[in-house]
Protein backbone atom coordinates (compact mmCIF):
# COMPACT_ATOMS: atom_id res chain seq x y z
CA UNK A 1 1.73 -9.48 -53.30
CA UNK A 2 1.29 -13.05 -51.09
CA UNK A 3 4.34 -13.66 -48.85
CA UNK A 4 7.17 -15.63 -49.08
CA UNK A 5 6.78 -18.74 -47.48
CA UNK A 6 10.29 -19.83 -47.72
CA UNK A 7 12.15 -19.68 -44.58
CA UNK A 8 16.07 -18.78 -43.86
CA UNK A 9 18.80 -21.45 -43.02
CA UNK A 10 18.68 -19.96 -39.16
CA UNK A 11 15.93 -18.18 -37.03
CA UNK A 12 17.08 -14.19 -36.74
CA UNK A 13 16.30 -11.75 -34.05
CA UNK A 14 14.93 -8.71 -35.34
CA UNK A 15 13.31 -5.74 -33.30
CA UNK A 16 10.33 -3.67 -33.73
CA UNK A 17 10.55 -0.47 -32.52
CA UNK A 18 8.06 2.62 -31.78
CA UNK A 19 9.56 5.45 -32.56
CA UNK A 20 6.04 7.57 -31.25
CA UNK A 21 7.70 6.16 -27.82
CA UNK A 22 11.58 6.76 -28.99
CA UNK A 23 11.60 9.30 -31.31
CA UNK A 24 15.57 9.13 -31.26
CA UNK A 25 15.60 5.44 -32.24
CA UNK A 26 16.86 6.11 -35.69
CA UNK A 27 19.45 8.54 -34.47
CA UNK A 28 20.71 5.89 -32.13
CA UNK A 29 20.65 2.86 -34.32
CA UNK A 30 22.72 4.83 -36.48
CA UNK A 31 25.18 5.28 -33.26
CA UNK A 32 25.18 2.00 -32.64
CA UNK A 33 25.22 0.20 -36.30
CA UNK A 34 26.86 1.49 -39.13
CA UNK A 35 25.16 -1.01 -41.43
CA UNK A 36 21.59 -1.89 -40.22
CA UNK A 37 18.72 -3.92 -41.92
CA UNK A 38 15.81 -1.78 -41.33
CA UNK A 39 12.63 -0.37 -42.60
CA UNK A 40 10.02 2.30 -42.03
CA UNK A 41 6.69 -0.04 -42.19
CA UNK A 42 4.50 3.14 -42.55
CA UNK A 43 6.01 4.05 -45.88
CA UNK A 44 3.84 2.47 -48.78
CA UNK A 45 0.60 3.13 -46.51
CA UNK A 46 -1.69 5.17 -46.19
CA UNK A 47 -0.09 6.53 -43.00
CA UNK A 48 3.74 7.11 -44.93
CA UNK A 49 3.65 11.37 -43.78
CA UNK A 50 4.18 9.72 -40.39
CA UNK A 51 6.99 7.35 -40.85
CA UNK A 52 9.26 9.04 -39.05
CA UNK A 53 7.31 8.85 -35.82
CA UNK A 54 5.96 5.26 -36.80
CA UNK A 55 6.95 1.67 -36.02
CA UNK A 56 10.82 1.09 -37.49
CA UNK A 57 12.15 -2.76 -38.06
CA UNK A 58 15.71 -3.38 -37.76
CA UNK A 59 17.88 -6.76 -38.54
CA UNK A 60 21.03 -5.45 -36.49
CA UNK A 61 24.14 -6.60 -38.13
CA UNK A 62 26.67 -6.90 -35.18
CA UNK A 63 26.55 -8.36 -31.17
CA UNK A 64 26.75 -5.26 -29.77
CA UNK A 65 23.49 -3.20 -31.65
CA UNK A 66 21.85 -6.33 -30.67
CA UNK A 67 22.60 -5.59 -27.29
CA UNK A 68 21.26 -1.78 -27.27
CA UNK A 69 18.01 -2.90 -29.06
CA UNK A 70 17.84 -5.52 -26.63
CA UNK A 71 17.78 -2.84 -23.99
CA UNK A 72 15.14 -1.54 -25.56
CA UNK A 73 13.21 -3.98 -25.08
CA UNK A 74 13.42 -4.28 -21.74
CA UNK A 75 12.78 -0.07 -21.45
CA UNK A 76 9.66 -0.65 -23.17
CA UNK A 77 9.94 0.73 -26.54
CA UNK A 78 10.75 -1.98 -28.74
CA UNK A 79 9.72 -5.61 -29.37
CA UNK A 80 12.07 -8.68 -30.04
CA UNK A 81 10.36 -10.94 -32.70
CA UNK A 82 12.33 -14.24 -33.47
CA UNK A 83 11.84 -15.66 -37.50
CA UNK A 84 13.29 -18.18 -39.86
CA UNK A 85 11.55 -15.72 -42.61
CA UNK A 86 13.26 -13.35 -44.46
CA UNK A 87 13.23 -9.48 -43.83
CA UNK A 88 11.19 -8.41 -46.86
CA UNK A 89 8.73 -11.15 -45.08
CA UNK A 90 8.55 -9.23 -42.37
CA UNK A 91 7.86 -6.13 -43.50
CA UNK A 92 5.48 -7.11 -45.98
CA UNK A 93 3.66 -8.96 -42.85
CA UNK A 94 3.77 -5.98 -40.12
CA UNK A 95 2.60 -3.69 -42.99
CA UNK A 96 -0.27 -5.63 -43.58
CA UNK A 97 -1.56 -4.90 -39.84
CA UNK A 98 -1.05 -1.38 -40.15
CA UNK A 99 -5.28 -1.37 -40.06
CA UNK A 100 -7.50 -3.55 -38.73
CA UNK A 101 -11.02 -3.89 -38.76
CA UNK A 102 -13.18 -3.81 -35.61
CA UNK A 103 -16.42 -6.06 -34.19
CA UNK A 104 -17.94 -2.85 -33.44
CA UNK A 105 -17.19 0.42 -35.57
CA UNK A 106 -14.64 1.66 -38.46
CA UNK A 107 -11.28 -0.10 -38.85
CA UNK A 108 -8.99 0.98 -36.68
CA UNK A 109 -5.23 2.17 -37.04
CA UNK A 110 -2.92 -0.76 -34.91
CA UNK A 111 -0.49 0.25 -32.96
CA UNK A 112 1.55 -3.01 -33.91
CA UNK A 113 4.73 -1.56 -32.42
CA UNK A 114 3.65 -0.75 -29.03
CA UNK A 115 5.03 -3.45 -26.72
CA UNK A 116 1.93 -2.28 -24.64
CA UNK A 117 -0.67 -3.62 -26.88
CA UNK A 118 0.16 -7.04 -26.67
CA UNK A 119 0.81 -6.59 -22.57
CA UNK A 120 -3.05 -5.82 -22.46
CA UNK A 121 -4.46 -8.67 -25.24
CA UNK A 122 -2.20 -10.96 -24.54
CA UNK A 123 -4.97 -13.25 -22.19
CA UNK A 124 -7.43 -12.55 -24.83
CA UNK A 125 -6.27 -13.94 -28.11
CA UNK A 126 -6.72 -17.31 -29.04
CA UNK A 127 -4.46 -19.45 -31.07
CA UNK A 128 -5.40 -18.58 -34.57
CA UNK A 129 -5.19 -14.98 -33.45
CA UNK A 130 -2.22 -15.61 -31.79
CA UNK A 131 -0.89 -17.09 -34.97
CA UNK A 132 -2.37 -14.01 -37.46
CA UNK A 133 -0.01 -11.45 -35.42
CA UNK A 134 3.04 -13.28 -35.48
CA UNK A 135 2.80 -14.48 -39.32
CA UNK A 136 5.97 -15.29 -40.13
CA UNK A 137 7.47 -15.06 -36.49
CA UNK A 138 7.34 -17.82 -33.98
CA UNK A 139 8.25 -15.98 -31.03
CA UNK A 140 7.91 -12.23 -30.17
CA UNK A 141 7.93 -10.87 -26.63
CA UNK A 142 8.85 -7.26 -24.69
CA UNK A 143 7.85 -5.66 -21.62
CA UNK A 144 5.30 -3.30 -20.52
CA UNK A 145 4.31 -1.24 -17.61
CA UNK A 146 7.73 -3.21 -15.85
CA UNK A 147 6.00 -6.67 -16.98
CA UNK A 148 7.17 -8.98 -19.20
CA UNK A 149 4.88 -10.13 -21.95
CA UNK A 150 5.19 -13.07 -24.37
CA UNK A 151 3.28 -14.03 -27.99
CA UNK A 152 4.75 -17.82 -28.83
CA UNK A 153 3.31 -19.92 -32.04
CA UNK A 154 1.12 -22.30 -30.14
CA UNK A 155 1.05 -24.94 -32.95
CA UNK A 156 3.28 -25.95 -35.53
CA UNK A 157 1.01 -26.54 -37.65
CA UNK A 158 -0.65 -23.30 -37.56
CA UNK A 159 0.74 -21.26 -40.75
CA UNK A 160 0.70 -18.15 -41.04
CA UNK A 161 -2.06 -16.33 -43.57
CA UNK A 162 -2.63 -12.75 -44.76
CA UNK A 163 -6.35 -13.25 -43.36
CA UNK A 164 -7.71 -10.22 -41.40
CA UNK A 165 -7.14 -9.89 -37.85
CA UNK A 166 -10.77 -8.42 -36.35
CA UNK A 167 -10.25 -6.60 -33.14
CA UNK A 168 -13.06 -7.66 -30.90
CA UNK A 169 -15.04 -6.44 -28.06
CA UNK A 170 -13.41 -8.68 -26.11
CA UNK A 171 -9.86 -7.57 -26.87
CA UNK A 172 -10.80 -4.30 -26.39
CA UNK A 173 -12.06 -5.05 -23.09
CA UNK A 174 -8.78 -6.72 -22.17
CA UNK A 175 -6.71 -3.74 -23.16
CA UNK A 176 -9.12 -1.37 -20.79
CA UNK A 177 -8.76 -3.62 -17.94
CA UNK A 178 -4.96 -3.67 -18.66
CA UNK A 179 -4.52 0.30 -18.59
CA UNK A 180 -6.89 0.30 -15.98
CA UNK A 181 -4.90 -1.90 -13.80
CA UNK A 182 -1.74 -0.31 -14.66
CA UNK A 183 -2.99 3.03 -13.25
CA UNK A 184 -4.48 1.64 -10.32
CA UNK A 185 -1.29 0.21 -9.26
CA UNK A 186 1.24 3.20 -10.22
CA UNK A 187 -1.42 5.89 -8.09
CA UNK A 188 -1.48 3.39 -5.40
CA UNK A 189 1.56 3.43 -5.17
CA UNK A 190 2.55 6.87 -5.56
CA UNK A 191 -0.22 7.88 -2.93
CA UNK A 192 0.07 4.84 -0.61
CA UNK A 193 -3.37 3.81 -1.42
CA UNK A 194 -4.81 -0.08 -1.65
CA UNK A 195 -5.16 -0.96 -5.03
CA UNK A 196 -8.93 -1.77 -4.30
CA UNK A 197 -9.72 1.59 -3.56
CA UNK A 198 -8.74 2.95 -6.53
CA UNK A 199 -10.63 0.49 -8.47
CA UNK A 200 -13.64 1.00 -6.75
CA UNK A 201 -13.26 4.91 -7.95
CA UNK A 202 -12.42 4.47 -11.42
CA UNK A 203 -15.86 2.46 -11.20
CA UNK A 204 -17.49 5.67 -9.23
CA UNK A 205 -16.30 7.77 -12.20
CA UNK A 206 -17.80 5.52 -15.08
CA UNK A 207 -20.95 6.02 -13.14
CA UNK A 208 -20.61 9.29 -13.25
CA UNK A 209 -20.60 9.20 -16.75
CA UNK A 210 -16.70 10.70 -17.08
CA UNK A 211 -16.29 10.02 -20.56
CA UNK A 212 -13.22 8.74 -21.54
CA UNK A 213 -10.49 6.97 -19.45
CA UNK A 214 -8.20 10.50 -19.23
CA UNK A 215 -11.08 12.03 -17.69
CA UNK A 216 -11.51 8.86 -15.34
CA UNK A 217 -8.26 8.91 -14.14
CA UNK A 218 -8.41 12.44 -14.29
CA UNK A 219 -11.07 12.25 -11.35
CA UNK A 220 -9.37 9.23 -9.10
CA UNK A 221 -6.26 11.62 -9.19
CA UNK A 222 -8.61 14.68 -7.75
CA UNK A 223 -9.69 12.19 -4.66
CA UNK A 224 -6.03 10.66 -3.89
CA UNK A 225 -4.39 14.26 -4.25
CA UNK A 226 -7.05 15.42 -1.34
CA UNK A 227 -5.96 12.49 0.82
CA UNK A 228 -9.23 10.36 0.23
CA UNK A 229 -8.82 6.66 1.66
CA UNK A 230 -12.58 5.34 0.69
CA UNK A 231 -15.03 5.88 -2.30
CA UNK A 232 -17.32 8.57 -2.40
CA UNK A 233 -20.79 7.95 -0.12
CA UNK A 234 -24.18 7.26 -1.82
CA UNK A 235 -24.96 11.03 -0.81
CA UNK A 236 -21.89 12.53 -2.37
CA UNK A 237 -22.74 10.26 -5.88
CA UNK A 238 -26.64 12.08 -5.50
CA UNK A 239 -24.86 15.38 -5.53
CA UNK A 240 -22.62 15.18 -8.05
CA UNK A 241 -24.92 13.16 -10.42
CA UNK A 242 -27.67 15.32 -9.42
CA UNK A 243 -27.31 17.47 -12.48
CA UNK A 244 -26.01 16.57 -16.25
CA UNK A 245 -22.87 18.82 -16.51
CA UNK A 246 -20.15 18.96 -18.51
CA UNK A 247 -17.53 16.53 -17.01
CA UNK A 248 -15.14 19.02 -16.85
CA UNK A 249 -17.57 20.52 -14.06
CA UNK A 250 -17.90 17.65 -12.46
CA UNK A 251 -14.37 17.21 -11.91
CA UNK A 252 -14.39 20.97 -10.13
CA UNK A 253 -17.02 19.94 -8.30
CA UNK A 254 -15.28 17.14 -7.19
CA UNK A 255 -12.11 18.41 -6.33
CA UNK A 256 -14.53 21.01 -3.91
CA UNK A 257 -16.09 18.07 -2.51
CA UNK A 258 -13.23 16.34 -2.17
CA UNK A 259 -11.40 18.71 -0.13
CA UNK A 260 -14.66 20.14 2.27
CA UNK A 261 -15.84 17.06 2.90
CA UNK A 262 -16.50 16.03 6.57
CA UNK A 263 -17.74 12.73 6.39
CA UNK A 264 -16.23 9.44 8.07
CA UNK A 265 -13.17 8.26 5.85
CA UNK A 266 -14.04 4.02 5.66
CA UNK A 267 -10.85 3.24 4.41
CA UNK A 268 -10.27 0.07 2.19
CA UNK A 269 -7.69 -2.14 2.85
């Protein structure tokens, strides 16, 4: 079914919310609004045994469950989109993201409602893409990671379409430098660390072939937990890429090294 094109009198705030990052949202929108607008976007998909958990729209119908939501969107968990569209526009618009397909690999489920997302592509998108996620918004912004993030219709003129939105390797790139530079920052901070040091180790893990980004993060932890100020040598790289082990082993080994070591600490600053 094509969206409607025609527009309300008046723009309306609604909020997105993702209830895998508030799974009392309903509960409290009930609290809050005795008579909300709102839908479950993963019902009528492929994905509707996890509705509950999914993203939730809501068209609050008084000041003050505008005001909670708009709390939530500064805690992180939901996103406030601004539209002269109708609801059912909306919906129909948001479910239509609920996959996308990928440069590189099978389509991918979106995480649409994750405030987070759109933190980490936000410097990648260009205008048309920019335009293909809002659809029938012209405004939508929250925060992540502290941070405030904003999507805005960059063009008038640019109308919105029910065209696929391709995830590229480039946005995928942006959100791994995003979460990379979010954890960077929170376990230099935590451990009193420059930033620049940690960055240099998540880089010394990829080498190391650490597989995923829990297991990269995993091993940065193991080296600021032992009160490391530097990255690892050349020498202590041989020995632990020496030999193809599991990464899991590598990380013990690691940790050993980590704490036994004896050579000068260079620290970065």
């Amino acid at each position: 079914m094509p969206m409607s094109l025609r527009p309300v009198s008046r723009a309306q705030v609604f909020y997105l919310v993702d209830q895998a990052l508030y799974s009392q949202a309903q509960q409290r929108m009930f609290e809050a609004d005795d008579s909300p607008t709102y839908q479950l976007l993963y019902l009528q998909t492929p994905y509707r045994q996890h509705a509950a958990h999914g993203p939730l729209l809501v068209l609050p119908s008084t000041a003050d469950a505008q005001a909670i939501l708009a709390r939530w969107v500064e805690q992180g968990v939901a996103i406030e989109i601004h539209s002269h569209h109708p609801f059912s526009t909306l919906v129909e618009h948001w479910r239509s993201l609920t996959q996308v397909r990928r440069q590189e690999g099978p389509p991918a489920l979106f995480r649409y409602a994750d405030p987070r997302l759109y933190a980490g592509l936000e410097a990648a998108l260009s205008p048309h893409e920019i335009a293909r996620l809002l659809g029938p918004a012209h405004l939508m912004h929250g925060f992540a990671a502290g941070k405030a993030w904003r999507l805005k219709l960059p063009d008038s003129q640019l109308a919105f379409s029910s065209e696929e939105f391709v995830l590229t390797m480039a946005h995928q790139r942006a959100l791994e430098a995003w979460r990379e530079g979010v954890f960077s920052s929170r376990l230099a901070e935590e451990y009193e660390l420059p930033e620049a040091c940690v960055l240099t180790w998540l880089e010394q893990m990829k080498a190391l072939a650490f597989p995923t980004e829990h297991a990269q993060w995993e091993g940065c932890r193991v080296l600021a937990e032992a009160g490391r100020r530097s990255p690892l040598s050349d020498r202590q790289m041989d020995r632990l890429g020496h030999h193809a082990y599991p990464w899991q082993q590598r990380l013990a080994q690691l940790r050993v090294l980590a704490t036994t070591a004896h050579e000068p600490d260079e620290a970065i600053s």
